[in-house]
N, C-alpha and C. Protein backbone atom coordinates (compact mmCIF):
# COMPACT_ATOMS: atom_id res chain seq x y z
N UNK A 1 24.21 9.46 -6.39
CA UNK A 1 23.11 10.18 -6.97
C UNK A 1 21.84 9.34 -7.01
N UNK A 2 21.70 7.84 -7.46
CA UNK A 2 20.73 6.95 -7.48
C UNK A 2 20.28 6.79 -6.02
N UNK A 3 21.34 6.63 -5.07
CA UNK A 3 20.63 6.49 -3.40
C UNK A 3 19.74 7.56 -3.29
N UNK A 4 20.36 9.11 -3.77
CA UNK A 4 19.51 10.20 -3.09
C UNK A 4 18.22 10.32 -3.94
N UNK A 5 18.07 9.81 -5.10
CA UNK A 5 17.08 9.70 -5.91
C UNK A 5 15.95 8.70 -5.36
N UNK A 6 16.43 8.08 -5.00
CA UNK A 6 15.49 6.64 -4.39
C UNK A 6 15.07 7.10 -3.19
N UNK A 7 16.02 8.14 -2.65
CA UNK A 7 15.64 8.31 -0.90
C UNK A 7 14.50 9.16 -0.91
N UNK A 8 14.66 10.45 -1.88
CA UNK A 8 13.33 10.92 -2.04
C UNK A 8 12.12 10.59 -2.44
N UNK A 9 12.13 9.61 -3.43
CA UNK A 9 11.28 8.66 -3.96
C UNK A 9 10.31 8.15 -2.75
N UNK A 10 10.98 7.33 -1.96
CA UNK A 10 10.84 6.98 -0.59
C UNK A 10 9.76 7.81 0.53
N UNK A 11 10.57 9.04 0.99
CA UNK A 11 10.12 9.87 1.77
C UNK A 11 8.66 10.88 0.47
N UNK A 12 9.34 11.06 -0.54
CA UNK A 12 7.47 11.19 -0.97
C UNK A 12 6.57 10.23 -1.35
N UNK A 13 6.71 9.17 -1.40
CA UNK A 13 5.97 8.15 -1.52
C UNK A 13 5.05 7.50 0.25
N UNK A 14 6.19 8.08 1.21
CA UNK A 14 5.88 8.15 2.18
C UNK A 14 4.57 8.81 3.15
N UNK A 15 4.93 10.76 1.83
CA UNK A 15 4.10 11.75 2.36
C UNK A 15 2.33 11.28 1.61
N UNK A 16 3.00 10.27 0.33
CA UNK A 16 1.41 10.37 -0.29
C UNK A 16 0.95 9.36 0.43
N UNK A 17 1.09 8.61 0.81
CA UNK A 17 0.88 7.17 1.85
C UNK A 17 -0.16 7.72 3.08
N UNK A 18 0.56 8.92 3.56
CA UNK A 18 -0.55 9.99 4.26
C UNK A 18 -1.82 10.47 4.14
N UNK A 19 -1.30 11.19 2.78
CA UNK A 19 -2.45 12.15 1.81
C UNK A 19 -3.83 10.54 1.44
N UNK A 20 -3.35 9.68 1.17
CA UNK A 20 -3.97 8.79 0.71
C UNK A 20 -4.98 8.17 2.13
N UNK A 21 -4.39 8.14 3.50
CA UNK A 21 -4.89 8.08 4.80
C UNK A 21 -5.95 8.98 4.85
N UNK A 22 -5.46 10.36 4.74
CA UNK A 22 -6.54 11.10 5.10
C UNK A 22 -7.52 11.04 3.92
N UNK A 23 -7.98 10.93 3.03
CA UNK A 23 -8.76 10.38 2.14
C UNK A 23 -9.16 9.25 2.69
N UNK A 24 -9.00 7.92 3.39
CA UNK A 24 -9.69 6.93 3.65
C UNK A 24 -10.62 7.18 5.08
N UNK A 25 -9.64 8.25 5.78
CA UNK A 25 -10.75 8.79 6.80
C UNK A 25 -11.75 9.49 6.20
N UNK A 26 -12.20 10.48 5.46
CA UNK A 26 -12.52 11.31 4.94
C UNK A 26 -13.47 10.56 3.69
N UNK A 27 -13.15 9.49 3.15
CA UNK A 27 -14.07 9.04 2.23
C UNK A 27 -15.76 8.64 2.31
N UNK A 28 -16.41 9.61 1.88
CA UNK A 28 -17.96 9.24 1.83
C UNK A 28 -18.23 8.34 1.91
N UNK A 29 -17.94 7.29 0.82
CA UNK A 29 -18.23 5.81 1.30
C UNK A 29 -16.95 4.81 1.09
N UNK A 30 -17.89 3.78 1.23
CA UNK A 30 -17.22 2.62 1.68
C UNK A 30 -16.40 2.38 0.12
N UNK A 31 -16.78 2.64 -0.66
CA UNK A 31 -15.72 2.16 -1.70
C UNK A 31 -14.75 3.43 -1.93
N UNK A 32 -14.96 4.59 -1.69
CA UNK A 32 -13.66 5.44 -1.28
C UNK A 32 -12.58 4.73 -0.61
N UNK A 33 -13.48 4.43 0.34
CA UNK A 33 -12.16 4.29 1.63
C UNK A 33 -11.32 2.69 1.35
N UNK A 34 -11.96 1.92 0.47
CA UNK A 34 -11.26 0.66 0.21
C UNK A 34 -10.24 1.10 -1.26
N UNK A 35 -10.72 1.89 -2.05
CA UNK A 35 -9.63 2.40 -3.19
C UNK A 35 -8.40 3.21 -2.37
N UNK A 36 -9.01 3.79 -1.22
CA UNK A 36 -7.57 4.65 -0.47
C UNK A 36 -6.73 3.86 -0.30
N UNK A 37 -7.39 2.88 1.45
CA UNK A 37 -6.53 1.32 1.34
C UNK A 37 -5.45 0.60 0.47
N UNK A 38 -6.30 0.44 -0.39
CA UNK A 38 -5.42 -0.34 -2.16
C UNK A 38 -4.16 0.29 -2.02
N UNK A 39 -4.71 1.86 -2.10
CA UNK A 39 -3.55 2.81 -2.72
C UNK A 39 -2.71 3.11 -1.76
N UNK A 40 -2.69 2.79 -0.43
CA UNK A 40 -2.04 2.73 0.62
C UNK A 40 -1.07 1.70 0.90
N UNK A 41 -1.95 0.40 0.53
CA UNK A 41 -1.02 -0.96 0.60
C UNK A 41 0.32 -0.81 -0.90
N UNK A 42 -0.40 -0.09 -1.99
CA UNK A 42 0.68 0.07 -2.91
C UNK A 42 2.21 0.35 -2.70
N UNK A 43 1.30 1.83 -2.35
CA UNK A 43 2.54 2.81 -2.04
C UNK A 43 3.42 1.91 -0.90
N UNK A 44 3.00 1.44 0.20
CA UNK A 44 3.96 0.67 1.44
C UNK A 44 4.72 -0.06 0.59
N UNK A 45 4.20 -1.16 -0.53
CA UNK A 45 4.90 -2.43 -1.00
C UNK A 45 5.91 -1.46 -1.84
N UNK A 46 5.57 -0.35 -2.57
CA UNK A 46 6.66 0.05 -3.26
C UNK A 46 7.73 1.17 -2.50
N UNK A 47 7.63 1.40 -1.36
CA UNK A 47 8.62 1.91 -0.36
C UNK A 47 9.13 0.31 0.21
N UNK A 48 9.01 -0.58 0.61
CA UNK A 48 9.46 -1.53 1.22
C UNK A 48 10.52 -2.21 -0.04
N UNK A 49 10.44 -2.03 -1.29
CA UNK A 49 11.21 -2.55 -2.59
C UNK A 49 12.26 -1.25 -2.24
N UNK A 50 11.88 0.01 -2.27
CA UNK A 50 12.98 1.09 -2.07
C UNK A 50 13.85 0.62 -1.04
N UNK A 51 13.42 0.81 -0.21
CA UNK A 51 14.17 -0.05 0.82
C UNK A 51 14.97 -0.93 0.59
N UNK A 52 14.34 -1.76 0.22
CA UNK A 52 15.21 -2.94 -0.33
C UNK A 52 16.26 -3.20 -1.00
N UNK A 53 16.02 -1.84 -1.81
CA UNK A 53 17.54 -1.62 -2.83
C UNK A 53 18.38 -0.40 -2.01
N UNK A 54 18.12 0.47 -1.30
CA UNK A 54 18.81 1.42 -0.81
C UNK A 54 19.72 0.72 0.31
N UNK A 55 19.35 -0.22 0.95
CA UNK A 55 20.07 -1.29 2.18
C UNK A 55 20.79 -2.77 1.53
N UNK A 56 19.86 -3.09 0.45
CA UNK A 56 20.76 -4.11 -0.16
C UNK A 56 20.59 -4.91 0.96
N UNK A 57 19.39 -5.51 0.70
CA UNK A 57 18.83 -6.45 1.21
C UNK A 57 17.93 -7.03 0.83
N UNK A 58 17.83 -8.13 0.42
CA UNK A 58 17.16 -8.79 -0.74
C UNK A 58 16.06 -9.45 -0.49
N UNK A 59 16.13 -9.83 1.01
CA UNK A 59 14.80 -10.35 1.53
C UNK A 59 13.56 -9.05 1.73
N UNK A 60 13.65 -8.20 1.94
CA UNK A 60 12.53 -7.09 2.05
C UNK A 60 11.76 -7.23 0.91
N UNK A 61 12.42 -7.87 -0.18
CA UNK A 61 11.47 -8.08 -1.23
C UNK A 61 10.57 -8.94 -1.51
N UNK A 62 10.95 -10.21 -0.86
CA UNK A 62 10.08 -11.01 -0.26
C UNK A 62 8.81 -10.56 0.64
N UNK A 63 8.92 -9.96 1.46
CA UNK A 63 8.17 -9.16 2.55
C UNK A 63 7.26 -8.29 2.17
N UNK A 64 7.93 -7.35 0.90
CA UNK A 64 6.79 -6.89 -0.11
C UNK A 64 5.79 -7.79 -0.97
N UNK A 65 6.18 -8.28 -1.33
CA UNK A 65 5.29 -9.62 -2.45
C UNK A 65 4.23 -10.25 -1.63
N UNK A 66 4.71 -10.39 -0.29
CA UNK A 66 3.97 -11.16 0.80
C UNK A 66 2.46 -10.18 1.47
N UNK A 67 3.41 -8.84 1.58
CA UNK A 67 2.64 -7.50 2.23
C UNK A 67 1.28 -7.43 0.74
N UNK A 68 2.04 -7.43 -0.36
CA UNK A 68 0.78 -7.33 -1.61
C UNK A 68 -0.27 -8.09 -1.74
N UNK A 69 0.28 -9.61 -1.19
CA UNK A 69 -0.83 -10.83 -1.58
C UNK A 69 -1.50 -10.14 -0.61
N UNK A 70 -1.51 -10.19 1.07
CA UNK A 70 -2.22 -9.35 1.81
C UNK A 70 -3.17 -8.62 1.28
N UNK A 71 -2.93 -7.76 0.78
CA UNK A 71 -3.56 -6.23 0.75
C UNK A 71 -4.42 -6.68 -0.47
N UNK A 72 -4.03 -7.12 -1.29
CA UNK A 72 -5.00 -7.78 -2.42
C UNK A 72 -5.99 -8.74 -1.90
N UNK A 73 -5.39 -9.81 -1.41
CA UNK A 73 -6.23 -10.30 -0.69
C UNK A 73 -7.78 -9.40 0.19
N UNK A 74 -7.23 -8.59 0.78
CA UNK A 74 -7.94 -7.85 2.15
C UNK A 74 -8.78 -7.46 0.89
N UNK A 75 -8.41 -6.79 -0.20
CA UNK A 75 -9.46 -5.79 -0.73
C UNK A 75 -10.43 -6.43 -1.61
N UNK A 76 -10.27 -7.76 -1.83
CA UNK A 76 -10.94 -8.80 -2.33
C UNK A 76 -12.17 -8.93 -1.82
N UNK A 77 -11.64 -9.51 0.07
CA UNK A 77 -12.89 -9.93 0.74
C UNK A 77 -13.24 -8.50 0.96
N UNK A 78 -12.89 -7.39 1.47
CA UNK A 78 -13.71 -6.30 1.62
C UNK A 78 -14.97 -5.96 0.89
N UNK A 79 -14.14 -6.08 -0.10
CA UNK A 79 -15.30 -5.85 -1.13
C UNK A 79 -16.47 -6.51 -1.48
N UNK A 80 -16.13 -7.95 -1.73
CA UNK A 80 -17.52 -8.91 -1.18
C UNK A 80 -17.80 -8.49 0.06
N UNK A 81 -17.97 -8.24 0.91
CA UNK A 81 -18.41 -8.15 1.88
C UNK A 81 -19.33 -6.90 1.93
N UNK A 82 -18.89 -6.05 1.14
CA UNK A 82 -19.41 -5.04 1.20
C UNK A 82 -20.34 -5.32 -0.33
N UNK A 83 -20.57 -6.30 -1.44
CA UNK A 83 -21.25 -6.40 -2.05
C UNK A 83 -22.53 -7.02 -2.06
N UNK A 84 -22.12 -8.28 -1.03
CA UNK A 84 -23.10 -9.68 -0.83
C UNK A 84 -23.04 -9.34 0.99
N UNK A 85 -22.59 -8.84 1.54
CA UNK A 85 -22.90 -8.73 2.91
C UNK A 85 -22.42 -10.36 4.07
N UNK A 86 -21.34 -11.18 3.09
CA UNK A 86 -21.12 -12.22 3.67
C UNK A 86 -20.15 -12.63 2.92
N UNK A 87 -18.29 -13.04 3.09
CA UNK A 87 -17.73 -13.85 2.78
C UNK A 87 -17.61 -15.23 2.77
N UNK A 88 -17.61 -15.29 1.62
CA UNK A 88 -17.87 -17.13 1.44
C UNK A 88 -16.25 -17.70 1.07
């Protein structure tokens, strides 16, 4: 019952991962489309933990933590970049 619970979890977390895409195409501006992003890199790191427990595999979790610094990272400099027009 917990696998099939997680599996859907998964596959809609999947479909909003989408919904959240087309919003970053679609976003007026530039700070739309970097909150989509965010919410894009989320949703991946928390399907890649699903994963992780549905396969029982313990390193994917690693891979998530790693995928987050990323995406945090990215939305860091984006954003300077898009504030001051130059990462320092």
């Amino acid at each position: 019952m917990i696998e099939t619970t997680m599996l859907v979890c998964t596959i809609v977390l999947a479909f909003l991962a989408f919904v959240s895409l087309y919003r970053a195409y679609l976003g007026p501006t530039a700070a739309d489309r970097i909150v989509a992003i965010n919410v894009i890199s989320s949703k991946v790191v928390t399907i890649i933990v699903l994963i992780a427990l549905l396969t029982y595999q313990e390193s994917y979790v690693n891979v998530s933590l790693v995928y987050a610094m990323v995406g945090f990272s990215a939305t860091i400099a984006v954003s300077k970049y898009l504030s001051k027009g130059k990462v320092d």
